[in-house]
N, C-alpha and C. Protein backbone atom coordinates (compact mmCIF):
# COMPACT_ATOMS: atom_id res chain seq x y z
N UNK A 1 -53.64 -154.76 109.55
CA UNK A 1 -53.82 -154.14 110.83
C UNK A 1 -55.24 -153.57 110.90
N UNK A 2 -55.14 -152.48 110.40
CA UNK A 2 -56.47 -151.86 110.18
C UNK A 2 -57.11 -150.74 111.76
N UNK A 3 -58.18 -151.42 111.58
CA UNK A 3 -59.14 -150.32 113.00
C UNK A 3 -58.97 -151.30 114.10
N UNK A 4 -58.49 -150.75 115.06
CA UNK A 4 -58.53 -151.74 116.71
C UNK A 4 -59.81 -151.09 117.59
N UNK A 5 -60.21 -152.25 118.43
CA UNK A 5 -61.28 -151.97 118.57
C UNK A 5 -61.31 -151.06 120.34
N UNK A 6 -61.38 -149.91 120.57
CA UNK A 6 -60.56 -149.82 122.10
C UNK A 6 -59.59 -148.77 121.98
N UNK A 7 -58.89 -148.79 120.62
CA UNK A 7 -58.00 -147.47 120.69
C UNK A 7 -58.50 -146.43 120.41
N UNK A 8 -57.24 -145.29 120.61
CA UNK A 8 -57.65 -143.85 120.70
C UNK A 8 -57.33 -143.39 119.46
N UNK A 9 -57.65 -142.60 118.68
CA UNK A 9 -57.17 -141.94 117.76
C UNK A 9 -56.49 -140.77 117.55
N UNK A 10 -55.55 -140.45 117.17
CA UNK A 10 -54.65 -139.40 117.34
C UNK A 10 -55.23 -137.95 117.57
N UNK A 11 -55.66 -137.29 117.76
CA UNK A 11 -56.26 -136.02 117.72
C UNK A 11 -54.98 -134.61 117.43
N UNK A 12 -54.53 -134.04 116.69
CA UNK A 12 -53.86 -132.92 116.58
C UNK A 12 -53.86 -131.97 117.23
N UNK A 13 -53.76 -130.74 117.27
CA UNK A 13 -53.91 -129.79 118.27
C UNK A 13 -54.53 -128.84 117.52
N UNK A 14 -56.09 -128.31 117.69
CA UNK A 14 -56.74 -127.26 116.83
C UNK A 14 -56.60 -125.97 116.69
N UNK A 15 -57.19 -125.96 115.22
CA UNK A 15 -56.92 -124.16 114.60
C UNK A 15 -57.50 -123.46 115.75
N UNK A 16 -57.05 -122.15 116.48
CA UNK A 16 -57.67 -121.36 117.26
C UNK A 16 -58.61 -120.49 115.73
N UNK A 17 -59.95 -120.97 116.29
CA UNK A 17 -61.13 -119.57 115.65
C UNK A 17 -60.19 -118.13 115.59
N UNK A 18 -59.89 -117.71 116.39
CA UNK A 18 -59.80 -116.21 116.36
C UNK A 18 -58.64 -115.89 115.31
N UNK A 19 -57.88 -116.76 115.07
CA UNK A 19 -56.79 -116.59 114.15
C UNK A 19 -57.43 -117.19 112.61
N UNK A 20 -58.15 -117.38 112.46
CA UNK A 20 -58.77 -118.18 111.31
C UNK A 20 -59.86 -116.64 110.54
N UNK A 21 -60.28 -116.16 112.04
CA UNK A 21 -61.30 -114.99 111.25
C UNK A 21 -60.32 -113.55 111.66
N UNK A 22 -59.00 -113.83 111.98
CA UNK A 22 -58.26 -112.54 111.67
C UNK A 22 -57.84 -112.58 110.50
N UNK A 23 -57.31 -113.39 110.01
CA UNK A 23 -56.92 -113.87 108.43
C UNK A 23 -57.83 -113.42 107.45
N UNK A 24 -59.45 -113.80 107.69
CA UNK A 24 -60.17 -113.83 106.84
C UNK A 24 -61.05 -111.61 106.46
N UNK A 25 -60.65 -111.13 108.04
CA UNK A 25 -60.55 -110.04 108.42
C UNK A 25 -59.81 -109.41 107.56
N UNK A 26 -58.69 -109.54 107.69
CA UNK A 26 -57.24 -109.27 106.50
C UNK A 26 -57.50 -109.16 105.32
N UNK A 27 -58.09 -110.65 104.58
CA UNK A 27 -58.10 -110.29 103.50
C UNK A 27 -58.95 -110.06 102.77
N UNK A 28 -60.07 -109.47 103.77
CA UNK A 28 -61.11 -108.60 102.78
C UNK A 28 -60.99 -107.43 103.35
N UNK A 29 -60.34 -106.62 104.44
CA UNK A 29 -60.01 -105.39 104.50
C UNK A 29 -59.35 -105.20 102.69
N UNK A 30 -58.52 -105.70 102.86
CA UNK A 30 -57.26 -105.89 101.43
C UNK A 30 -57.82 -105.32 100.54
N UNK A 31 -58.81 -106.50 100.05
CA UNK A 31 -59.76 -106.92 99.05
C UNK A 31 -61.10 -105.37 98.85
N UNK A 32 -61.07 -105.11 99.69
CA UNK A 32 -62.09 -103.97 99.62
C UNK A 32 -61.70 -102.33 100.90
N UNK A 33 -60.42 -102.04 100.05
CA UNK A 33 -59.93 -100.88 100.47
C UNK A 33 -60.14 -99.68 99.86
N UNK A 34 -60.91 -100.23 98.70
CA UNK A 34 -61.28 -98.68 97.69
C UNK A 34 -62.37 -98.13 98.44
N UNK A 35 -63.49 -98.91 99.50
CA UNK A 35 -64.31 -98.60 99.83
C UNK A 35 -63.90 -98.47 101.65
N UNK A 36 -63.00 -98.32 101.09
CA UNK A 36 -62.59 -97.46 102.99
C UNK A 36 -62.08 -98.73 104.00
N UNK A 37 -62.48 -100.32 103.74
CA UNK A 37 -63.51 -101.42 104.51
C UNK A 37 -62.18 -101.96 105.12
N UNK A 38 -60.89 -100.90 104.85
CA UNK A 38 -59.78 -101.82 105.85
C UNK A 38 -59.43 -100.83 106.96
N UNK A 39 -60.12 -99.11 107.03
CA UNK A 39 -59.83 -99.05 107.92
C UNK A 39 -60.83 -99.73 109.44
N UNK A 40 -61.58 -100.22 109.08
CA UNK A 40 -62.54 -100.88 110.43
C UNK A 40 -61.85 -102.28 110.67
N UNK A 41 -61.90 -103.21 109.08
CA UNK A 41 -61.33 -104.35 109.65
C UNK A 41 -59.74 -104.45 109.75
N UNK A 42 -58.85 -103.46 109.51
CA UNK A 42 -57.53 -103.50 109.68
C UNK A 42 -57.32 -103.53 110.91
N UNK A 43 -57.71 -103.10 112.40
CA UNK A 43 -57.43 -102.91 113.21
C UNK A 43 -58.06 -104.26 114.11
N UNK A 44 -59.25 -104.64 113.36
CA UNK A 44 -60.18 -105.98 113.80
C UNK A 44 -59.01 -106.94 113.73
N UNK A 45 -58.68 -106.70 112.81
CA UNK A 45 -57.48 -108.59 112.50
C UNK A 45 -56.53 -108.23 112.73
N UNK A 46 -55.73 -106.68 113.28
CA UNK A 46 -54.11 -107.24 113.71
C UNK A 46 -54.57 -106.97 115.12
N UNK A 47 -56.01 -106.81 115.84
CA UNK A 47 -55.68 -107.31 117.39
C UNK A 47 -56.30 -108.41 117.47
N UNK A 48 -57.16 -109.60 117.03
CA UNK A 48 -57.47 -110.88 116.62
C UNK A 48 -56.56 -111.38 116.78
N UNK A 49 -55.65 -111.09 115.69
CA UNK A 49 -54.16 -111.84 115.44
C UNK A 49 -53.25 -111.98 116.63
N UNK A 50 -53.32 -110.96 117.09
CA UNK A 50 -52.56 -110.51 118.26
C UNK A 50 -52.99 -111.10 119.48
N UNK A 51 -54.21 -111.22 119.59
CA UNK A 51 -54.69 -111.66 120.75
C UNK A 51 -55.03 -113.50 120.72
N UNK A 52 -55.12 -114.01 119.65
CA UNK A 52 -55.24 -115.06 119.21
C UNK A 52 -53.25 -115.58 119.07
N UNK A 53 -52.24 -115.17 118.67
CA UNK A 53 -50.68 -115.35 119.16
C UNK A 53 -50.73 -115.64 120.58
N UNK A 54 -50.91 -114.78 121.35
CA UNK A 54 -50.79 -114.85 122.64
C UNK A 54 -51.63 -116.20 123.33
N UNK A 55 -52.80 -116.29 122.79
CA UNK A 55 -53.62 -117.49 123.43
C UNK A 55 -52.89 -118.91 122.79
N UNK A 56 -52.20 -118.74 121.72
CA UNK A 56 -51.67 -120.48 121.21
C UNK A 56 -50.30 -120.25 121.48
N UNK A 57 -49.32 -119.05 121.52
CA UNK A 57 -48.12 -119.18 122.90
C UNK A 57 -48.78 -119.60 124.48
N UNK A 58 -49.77 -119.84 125.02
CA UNK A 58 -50.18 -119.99 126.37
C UNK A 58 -50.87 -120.78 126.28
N UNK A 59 -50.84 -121.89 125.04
CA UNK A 59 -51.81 -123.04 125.27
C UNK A 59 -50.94 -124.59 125.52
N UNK A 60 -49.56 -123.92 125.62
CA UNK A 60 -48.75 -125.29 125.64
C UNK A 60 -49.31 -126.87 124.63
N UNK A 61 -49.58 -125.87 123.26
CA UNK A 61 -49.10 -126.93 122.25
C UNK A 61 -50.81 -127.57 122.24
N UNK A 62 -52.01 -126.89 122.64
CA UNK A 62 -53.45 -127.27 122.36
C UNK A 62 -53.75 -126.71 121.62
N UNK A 63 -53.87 -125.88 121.28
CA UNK A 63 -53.66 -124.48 119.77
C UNK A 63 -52.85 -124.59 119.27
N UNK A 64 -53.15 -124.43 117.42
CA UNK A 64 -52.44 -124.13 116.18
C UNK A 64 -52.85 -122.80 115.69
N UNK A 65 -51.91 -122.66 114.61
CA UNK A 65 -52.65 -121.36 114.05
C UNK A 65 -51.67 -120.02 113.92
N UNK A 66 -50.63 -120.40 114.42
CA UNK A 66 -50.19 -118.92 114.86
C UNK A 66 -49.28 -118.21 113.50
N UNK A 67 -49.27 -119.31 112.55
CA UNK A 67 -49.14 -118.55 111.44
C UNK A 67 -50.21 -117.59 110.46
N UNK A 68 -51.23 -118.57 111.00
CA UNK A 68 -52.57 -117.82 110.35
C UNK A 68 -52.56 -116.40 111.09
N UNK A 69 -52.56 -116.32 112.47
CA UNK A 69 -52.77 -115.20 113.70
C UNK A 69 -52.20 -114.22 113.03
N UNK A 70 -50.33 -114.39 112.55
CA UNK A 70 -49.50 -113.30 112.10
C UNK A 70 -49.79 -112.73 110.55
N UNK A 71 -50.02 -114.10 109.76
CA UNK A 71 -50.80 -113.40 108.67
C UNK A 71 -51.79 -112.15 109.01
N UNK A 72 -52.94 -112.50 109.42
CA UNK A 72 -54.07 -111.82 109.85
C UNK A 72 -53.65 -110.44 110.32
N UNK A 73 -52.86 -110.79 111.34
CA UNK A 73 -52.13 -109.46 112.08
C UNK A 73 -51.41 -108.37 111.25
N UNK A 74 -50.52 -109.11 109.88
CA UNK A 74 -49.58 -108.15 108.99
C UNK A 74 -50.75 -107.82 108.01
N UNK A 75 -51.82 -108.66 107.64
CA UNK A 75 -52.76 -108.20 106.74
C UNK A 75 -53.59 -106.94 107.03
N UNK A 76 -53.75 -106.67 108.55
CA UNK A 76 -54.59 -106.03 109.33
C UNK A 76 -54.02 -104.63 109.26
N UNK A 77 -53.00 -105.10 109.45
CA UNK A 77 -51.96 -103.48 109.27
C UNK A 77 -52.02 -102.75 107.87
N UNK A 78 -51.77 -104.05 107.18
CA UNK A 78 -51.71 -103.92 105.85
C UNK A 78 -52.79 -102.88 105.06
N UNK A 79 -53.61 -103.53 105.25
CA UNK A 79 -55.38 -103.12 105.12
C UNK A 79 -55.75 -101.53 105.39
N UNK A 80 -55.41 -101.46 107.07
CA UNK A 80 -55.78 -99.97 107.53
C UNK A 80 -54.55 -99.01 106.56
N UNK A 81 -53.29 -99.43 106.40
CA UNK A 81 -52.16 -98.56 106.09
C UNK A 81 -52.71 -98.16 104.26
N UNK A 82 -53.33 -99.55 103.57
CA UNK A 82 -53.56 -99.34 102.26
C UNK A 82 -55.26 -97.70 102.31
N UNK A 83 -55.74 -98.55 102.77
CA UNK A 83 -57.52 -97.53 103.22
C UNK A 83 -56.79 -96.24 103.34
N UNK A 84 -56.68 -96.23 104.47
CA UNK A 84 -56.07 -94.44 104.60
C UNK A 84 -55.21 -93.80 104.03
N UNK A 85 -54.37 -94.23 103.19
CA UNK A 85 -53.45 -93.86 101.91
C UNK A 85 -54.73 -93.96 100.83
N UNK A 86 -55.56 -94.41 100.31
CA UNK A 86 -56.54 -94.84 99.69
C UNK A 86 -57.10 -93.32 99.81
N UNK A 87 -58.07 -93.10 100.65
CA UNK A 87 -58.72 -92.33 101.05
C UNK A 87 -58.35 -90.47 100.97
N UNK A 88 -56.79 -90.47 101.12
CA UNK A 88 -56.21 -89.18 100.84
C UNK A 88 -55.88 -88.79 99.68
N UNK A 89 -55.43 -90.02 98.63
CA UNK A 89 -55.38 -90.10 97.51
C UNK A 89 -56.63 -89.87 96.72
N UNK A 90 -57.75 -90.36 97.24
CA UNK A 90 -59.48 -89.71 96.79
C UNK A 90 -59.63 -88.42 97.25
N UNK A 91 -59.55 -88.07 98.21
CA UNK A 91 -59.36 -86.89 98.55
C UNK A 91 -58.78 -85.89 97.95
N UNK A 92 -57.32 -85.78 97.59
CA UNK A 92 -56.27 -84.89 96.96
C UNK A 92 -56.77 -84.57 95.05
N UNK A 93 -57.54 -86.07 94.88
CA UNK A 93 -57.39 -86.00 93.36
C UNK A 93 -59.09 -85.49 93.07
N UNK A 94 -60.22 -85.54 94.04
CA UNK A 94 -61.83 -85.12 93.50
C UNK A 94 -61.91 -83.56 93.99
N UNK A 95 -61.19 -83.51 94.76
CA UNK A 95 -61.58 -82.18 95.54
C UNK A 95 -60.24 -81.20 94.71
N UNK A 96 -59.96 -80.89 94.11
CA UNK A 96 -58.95 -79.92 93.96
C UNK A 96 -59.53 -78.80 93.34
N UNK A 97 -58.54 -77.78 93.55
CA UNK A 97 -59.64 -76.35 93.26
C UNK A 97 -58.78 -75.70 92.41
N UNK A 98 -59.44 -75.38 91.05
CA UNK A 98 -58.92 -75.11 89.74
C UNK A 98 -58.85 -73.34 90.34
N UNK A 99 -57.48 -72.34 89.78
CA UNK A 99 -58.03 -70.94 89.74
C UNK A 99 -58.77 -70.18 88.94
């Protein structure tokens, strides 16, 4: 069979960007929470995520991704919830005041 000369080639339905760099948002909030860096990007990638869900539910099947989106989105949460537990825990344990 092979290559016809005239046909179309299948095309899939593409990764939405915004769910690709909420993911990637995620998991370097994660990755670098000792240094505070998920409370900025925690909130970056679960509304990415969020807002990137909503655009591949409303693309009637032209967008993929929406597993990446929810990753991104639970990572995002993930991230800010780890940082600011992070951060009180630095807090509680450098600062304490001997009598």
């Amino acid at each position: 069979m092979g290559y016809m000369p005239g046909a179309m080639a299948y095309a899939g339905p593409r990764t939405d960007g915004l769910a690709i760099a909420s993911l990637i948002c995620g998991i370097v909030g994660i990755v670098c929470f000792v240094i505070c860096l998920g409370v900025i990007l925690g909130p970056v990638a679960a509304i990415m995520g969020f807002i990137s869900r909503q655009r591949i539910a409303s693309s009637g099947g032209t967008l993929a991704g929406g597993g990446l989106a929810l990753a991104g989105l639970i990572l995002g949460v993930a991230a800010f919830a780890i940082s600011v537990i992070w951060f009180f825990y630095w807090i509680s344990t450098t600062h304490t005041t001997s009598p």
